[in-house]
N, C-alpha and C. Protein backbone atom coordinates (compact mmCIF):
# COMPACT_ATOMS: atom_id res chain seq x y z
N UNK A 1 103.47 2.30 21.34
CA UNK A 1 103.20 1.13 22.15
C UNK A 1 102.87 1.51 23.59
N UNK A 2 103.54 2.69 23.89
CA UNK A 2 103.56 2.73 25.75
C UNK A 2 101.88 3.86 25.37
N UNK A 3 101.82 3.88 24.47
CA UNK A 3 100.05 4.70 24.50
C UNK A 3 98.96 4.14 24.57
N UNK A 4 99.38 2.93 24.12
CA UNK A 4 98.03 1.35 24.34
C UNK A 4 97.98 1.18 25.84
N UNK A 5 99.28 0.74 26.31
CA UNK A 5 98.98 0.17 27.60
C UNK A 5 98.68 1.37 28.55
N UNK A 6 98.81 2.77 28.31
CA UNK A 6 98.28 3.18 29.03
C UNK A 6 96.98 3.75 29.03
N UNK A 7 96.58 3.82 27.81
CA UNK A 7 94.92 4.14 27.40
C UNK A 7 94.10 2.51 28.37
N UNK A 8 94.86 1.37 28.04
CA UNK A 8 94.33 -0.31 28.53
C UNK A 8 94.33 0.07 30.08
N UNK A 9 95.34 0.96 30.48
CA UNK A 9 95.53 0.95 32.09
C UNK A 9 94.11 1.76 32.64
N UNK A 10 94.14 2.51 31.82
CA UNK A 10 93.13 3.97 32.51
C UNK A 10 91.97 3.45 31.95
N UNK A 11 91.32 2.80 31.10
CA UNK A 11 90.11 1.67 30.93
C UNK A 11 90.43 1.11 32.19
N UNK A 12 91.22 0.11 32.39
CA UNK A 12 90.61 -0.64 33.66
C UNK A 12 90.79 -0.10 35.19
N UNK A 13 91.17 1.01 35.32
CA UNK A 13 91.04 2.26 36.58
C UNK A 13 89.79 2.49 36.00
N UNK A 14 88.92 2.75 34.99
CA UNK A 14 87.59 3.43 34.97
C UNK A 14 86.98 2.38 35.49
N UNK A 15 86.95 0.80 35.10
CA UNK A 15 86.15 -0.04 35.32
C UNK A 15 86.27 -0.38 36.47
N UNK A 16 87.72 -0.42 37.32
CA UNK A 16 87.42 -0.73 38.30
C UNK A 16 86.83 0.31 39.59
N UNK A 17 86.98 1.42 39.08
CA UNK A 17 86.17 2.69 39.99
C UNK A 17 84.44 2.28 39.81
N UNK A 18 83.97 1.77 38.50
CA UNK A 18 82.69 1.98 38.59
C UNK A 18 82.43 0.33 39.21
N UNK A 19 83.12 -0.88 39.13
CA UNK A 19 82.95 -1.68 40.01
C UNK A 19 82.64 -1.96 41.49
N UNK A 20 84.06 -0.83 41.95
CA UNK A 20 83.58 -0.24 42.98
C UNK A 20 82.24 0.56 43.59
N UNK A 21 82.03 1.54 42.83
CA UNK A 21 80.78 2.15 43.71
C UNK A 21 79.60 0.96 43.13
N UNK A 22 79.38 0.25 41.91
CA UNK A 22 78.51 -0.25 41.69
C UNK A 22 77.80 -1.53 42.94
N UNK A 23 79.44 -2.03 43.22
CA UNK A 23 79.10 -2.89 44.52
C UNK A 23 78.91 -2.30 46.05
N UNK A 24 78.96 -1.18 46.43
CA UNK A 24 78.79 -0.95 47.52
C UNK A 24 77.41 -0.13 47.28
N UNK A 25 76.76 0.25 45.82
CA UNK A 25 75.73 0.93 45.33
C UNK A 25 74.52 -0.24 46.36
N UNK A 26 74.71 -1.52 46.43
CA UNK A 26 73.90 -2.44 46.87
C UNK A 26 73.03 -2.27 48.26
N UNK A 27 73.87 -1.81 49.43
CA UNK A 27 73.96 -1.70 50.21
C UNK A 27 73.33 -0.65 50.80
N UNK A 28 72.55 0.47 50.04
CA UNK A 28 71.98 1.78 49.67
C UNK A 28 70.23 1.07 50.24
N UNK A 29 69.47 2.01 51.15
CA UNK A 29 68.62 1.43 51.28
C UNK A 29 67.62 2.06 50.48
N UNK A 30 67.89 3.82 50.84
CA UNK A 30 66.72 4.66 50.53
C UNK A 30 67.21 5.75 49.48
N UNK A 31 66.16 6.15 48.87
CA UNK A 31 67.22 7.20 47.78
C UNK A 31 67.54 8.48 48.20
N UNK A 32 67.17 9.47 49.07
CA UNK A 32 67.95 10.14 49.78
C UNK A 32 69.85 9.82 49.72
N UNK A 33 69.96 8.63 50.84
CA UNK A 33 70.75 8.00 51.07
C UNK A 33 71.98 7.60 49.79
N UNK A 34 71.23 7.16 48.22
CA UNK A 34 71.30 6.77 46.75
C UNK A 34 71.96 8.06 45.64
N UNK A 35 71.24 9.08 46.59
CA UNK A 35 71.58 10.38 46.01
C UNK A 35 72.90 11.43 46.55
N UNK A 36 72.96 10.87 47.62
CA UNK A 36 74.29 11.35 48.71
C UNK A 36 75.38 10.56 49.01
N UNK A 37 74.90 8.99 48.17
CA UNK A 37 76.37 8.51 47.49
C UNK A 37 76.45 9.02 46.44
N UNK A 38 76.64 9.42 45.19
CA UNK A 38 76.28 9.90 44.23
C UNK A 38 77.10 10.95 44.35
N UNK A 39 76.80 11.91 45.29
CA UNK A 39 77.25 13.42 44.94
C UNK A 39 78.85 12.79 45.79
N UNK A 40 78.86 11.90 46.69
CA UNK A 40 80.34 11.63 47.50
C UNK A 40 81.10 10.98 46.46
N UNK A 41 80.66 10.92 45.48
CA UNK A 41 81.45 9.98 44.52
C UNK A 41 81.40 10.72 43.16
N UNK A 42 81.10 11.98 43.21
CA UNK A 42 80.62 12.36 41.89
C UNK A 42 82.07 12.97 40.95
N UNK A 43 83.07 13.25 42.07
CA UNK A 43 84.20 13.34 41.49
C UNK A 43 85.01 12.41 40.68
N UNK A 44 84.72 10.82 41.25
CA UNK A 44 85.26 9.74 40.66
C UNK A 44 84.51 9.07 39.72
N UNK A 45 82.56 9.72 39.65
CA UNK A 45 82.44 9.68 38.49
C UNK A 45 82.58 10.07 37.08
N UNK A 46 83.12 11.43 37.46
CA UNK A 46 83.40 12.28 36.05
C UNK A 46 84.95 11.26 35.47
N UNK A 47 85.59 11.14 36.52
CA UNK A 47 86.79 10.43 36.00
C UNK A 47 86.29 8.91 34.86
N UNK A 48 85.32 8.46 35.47
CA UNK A 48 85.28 7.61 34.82
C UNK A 48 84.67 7.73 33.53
N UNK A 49 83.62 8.76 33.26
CA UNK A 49 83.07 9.11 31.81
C UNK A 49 84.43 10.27 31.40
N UNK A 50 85.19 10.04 31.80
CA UNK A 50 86.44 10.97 31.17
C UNK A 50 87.31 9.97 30.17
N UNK A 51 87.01 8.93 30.72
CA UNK A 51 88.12 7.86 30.64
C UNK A 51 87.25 6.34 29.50
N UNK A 52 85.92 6.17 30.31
CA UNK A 52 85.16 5.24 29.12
C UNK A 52 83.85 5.43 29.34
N UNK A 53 83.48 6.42 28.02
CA UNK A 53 81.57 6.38 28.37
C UNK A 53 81.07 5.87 28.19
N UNK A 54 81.25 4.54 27.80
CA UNK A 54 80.43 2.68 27.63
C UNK A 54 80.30 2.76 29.37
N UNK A 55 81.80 2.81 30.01
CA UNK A 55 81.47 2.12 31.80
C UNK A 55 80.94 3.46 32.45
N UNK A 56 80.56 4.83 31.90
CA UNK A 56 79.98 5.57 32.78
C UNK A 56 78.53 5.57 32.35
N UNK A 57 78.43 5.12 30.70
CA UNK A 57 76.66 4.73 30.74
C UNK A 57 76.18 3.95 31.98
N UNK A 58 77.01 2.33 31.88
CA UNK A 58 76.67 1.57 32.73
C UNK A 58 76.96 1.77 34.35
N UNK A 59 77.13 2.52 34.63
CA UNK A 59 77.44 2.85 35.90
C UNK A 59 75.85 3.75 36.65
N UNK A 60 76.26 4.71 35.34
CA UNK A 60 74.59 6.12 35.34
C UNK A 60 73.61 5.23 35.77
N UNK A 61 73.11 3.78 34.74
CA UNK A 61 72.15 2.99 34.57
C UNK A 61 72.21 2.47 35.93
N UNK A 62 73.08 1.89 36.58
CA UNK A 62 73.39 0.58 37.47
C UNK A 62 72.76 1.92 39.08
N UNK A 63 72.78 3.45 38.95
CA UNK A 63 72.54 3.86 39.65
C UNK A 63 70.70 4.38 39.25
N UNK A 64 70.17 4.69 38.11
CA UNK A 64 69.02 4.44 37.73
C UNK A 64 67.70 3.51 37.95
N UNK A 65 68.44 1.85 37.98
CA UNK A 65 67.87 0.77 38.64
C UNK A 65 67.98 0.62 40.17
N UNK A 66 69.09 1.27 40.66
CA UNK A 66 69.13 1.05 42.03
C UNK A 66 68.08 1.88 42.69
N UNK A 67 67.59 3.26 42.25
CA UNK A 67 66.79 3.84 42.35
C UNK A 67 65.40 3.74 42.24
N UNK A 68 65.22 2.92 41.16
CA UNK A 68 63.68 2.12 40.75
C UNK A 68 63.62 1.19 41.52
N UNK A 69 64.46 0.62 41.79
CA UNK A 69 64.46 -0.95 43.16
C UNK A 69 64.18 -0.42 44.75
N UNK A 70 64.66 1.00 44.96
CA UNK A 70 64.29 1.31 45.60
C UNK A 70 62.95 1.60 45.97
N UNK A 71 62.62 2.30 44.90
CA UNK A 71 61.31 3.31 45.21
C UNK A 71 60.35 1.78 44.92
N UNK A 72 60.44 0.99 44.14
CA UNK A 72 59.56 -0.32 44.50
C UNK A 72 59.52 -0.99 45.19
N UNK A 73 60.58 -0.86 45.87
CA UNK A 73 60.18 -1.64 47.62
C UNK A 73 59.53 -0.83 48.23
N UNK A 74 59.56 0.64 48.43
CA UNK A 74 59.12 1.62 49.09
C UNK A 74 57.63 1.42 48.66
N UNK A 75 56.78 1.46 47.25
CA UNK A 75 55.55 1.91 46.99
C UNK A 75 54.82 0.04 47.43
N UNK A 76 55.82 -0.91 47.40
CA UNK A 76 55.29 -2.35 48.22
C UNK A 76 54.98 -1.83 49.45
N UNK A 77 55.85 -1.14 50.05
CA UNK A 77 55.24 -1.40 52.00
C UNK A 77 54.16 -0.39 52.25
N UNK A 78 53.81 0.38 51.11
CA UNK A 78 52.30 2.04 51.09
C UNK A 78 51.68 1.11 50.65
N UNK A 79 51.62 -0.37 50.35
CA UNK A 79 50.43 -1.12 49.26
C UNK A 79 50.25 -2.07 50.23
């Protein structure tokens, strides 16, 4: 029983770590910038694909799009 709630605990420490960087991921203008959060956080990402690789897919991804959102605002203001 005390192995559920703590496997349930350390799921929602993964989710809420990737909540975290996912929401301050926003705030990221340029990918330089995208890529050097990334490596400042790269320790608390391994934790989280340690812990649930469903929330470190979605995390990888959530930093993938932030990257494409980037570089498409960027190739809007060369157009």
């Amino acid at each position: 029983m005390c192995q559920i709630t703590e496997d349930h605990s350390q799921e929602k420490f993964a989710a809420d770590v990737a909540g975290i960087i996912m929401r301050f991921m926003k705030h990221i203008t340029a990918v330089k910038n995208l890529e050097g959060y990334y490596l400042s956080n790269q320790s608390a990402i391994s934790q989280v694909k340690k812990i649930d690789q469903d929330k470190y897919d979605e995390l990888i991804q959530a930093f993938k799009n932030k990257k494409a959102e980037i570089l498409e605002k960027e190739n809007a203001k060369t157009t």
